[in-house]
C-alpha atoms as a PDB file:
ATOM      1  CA  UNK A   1      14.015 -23.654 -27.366  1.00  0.00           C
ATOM      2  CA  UNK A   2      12.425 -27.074 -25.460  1.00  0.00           C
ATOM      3  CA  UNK A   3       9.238 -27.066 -24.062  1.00  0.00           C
ATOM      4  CA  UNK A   4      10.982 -26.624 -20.352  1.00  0.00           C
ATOM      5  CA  UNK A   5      12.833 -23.357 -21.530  1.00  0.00           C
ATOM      6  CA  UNK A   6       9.221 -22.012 -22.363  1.00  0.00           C
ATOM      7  CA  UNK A   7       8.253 -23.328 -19.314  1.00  0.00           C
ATOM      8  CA  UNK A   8      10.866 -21.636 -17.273  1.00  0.00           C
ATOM      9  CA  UNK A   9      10.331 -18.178 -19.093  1.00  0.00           C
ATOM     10  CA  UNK A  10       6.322 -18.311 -18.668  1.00  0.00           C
ATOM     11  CA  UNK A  11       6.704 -18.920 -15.048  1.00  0.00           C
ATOM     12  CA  UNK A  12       9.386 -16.031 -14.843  1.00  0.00           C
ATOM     13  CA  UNK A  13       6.982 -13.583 -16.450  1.00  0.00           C
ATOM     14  CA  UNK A  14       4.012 -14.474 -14.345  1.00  0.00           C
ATOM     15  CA  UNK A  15       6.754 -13.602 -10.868  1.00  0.00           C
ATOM     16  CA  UNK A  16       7.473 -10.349 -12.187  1.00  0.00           C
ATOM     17  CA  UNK A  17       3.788  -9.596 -13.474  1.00  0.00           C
ATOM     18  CA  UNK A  18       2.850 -10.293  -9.641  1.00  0.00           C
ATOM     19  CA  UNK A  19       5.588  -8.896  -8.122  1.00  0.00           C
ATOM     20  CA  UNK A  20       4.946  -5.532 -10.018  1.00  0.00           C
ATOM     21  CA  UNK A  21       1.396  -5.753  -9.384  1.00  0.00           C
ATOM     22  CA  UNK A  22       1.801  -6.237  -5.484  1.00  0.00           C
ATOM     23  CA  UNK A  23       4.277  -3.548  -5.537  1.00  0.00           C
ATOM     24  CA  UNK A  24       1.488  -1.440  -7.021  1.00  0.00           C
ATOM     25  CA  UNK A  25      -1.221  -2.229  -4.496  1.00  0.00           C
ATOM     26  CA  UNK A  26       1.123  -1.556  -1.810  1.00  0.00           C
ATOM     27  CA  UNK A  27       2.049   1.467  -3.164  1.00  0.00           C
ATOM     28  CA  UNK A  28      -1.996   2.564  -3.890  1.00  0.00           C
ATOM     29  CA  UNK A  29      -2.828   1.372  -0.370  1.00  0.00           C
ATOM     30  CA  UNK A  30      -0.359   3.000   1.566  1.00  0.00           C
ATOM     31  CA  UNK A  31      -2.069   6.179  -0.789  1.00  0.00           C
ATOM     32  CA  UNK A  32      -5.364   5.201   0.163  1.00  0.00           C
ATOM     33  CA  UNK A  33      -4.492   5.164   4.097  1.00  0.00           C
ATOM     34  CA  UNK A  34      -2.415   8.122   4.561  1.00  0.00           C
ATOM     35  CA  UNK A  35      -5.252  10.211   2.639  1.00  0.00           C
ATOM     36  CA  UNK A  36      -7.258   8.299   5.549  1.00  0.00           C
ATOM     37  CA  UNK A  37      -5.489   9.022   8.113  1.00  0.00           C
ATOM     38  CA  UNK A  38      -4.501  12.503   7.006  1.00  0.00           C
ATOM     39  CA  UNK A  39      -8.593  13.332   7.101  1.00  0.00           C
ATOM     40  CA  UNK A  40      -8.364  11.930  10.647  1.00  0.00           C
ATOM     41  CA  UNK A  41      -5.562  14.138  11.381  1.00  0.00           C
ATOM     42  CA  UNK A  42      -7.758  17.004  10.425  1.00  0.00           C
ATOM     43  CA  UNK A  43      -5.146  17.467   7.270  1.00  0.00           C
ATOM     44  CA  UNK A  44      -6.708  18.273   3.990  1.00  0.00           C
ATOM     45  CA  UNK A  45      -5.911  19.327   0.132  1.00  0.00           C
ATOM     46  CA  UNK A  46      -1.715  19.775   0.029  1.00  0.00           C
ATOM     47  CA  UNK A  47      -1.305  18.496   3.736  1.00  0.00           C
ATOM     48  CA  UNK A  48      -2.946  15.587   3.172  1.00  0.00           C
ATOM     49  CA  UNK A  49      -1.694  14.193  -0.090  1.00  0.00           C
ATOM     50  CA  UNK A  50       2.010  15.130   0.966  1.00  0.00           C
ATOM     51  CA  UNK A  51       0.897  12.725   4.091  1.00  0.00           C
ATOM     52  CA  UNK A  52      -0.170  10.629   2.017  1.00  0.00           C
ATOM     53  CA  UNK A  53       2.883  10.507  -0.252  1.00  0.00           C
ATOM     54  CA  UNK A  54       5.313  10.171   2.583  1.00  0.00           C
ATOM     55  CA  UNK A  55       3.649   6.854   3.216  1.00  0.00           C
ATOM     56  CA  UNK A  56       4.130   5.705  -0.521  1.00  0.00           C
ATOM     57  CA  UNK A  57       7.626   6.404  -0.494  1.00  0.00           C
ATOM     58  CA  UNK A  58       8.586   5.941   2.599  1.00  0.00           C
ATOM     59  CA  UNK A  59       7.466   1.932   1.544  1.00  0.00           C
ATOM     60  CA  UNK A  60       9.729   2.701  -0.964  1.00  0.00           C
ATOM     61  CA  UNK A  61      12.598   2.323   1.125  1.00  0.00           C
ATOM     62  CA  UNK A  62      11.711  -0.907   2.783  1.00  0.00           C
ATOM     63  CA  UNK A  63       9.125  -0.263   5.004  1.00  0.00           C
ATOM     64  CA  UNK A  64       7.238  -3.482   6.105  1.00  0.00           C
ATOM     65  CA  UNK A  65       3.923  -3.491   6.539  1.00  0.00           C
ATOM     66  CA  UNK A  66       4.322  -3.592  10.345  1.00  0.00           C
ATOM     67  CA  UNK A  67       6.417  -0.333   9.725  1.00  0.00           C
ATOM     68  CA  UNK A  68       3.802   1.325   7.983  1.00  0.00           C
ATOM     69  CA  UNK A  69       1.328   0.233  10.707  1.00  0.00           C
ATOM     70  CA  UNK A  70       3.423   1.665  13.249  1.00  0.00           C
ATOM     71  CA  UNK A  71       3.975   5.060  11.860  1.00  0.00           C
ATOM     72  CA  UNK A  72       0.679   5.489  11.088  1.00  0.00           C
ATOM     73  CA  UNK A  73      -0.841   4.245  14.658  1.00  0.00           C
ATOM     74  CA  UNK A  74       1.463   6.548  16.177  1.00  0.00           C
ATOM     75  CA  UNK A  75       0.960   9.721  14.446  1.00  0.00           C
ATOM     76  CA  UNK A  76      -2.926   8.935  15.604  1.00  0.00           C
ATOM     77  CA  UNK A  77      -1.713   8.110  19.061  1.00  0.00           C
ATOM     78  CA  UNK A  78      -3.434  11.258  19.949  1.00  0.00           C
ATOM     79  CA  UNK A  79      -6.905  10.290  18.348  1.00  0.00           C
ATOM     80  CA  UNK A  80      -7.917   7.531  20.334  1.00  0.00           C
ATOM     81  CA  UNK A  81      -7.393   5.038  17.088  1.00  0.00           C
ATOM     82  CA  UNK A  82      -5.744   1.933  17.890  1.00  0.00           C
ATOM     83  CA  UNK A  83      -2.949   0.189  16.376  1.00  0.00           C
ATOM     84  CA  UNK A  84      -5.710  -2.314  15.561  1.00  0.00           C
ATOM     85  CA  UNK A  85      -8.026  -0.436  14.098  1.00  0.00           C
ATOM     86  CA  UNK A  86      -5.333   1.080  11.357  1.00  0.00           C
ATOM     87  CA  UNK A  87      -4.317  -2.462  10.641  1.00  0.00           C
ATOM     88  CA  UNK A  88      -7.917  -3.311   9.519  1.00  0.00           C
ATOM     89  CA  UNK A  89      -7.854   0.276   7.523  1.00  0.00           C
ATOM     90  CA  UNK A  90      -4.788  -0.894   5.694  1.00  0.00           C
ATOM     91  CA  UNK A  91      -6.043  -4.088   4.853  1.00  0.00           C
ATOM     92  CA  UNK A  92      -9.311  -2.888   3.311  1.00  0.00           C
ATOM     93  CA  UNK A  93      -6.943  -0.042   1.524  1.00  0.00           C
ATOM     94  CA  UNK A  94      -5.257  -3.285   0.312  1.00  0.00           C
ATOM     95  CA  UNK A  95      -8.462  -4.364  -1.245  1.00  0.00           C
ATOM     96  CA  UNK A  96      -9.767  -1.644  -2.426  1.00  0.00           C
ATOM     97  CA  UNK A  97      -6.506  -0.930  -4.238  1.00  0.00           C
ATOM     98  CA  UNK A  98      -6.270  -4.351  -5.797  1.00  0.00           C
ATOM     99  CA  UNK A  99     -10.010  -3.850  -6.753  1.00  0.00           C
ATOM    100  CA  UNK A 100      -9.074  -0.651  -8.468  1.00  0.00           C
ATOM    101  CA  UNK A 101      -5.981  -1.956 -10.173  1.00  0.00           C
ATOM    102  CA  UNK A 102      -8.139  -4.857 -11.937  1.00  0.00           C
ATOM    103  CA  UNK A 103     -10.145  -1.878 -12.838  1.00  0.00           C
ATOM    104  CA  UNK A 104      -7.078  -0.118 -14.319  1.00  0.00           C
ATOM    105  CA  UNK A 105      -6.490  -2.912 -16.494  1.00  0.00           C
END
């Protein structure tokens, strides 16, 4: 095997190491919203997590993040919380999931 052949391979496991660990924050923040927006939703224990778990694999399917915006903005429609607002949520659920994942490892 040349140098450029281990290389190639290194670079190939670092993609799917980060591809697996976005996937994984995604998945954690879309957790770490719904369970937010299920408490603002006045859900709680089963209502909540299966809210919450919608959200996870709804992204499953591909769901952008716009998508997961939307549905979420709109099932608070009635709450007064802007679009905006959940946008910000998501992207501290973003951080707070990567911040847990380096945690996990």
């Amino acid at each position: 095997m040349t140098t450029f052949d281990k290389r190639e391979q290194g670079f190939e496991a670092k993609f799917v190491h980060d591809e697996e660990l976005m996937f994984k924050a995604a998945a954690r923040s879309n957790k770490l919203l719904g369970l937010w927006a299920a408490a603002q939703l006045g859900l709680s224990g089963d209502a909540a997590a299966s809210y919450a778990t919608v959200l996870v694999t709804d992204h499953l399917h591909s769901r952008t993040i716009d998508d997961v915006v939307d549905k979420v903005s709109g099932d608070l429609a009635g709450t007064g919380i802007a679009r905006q607002q959940v946008a910000q949520k998501l992207q501290e659920c973003l951080h707070q999931a990567m911040q847990q994942l380096e945690t996990d490892r």
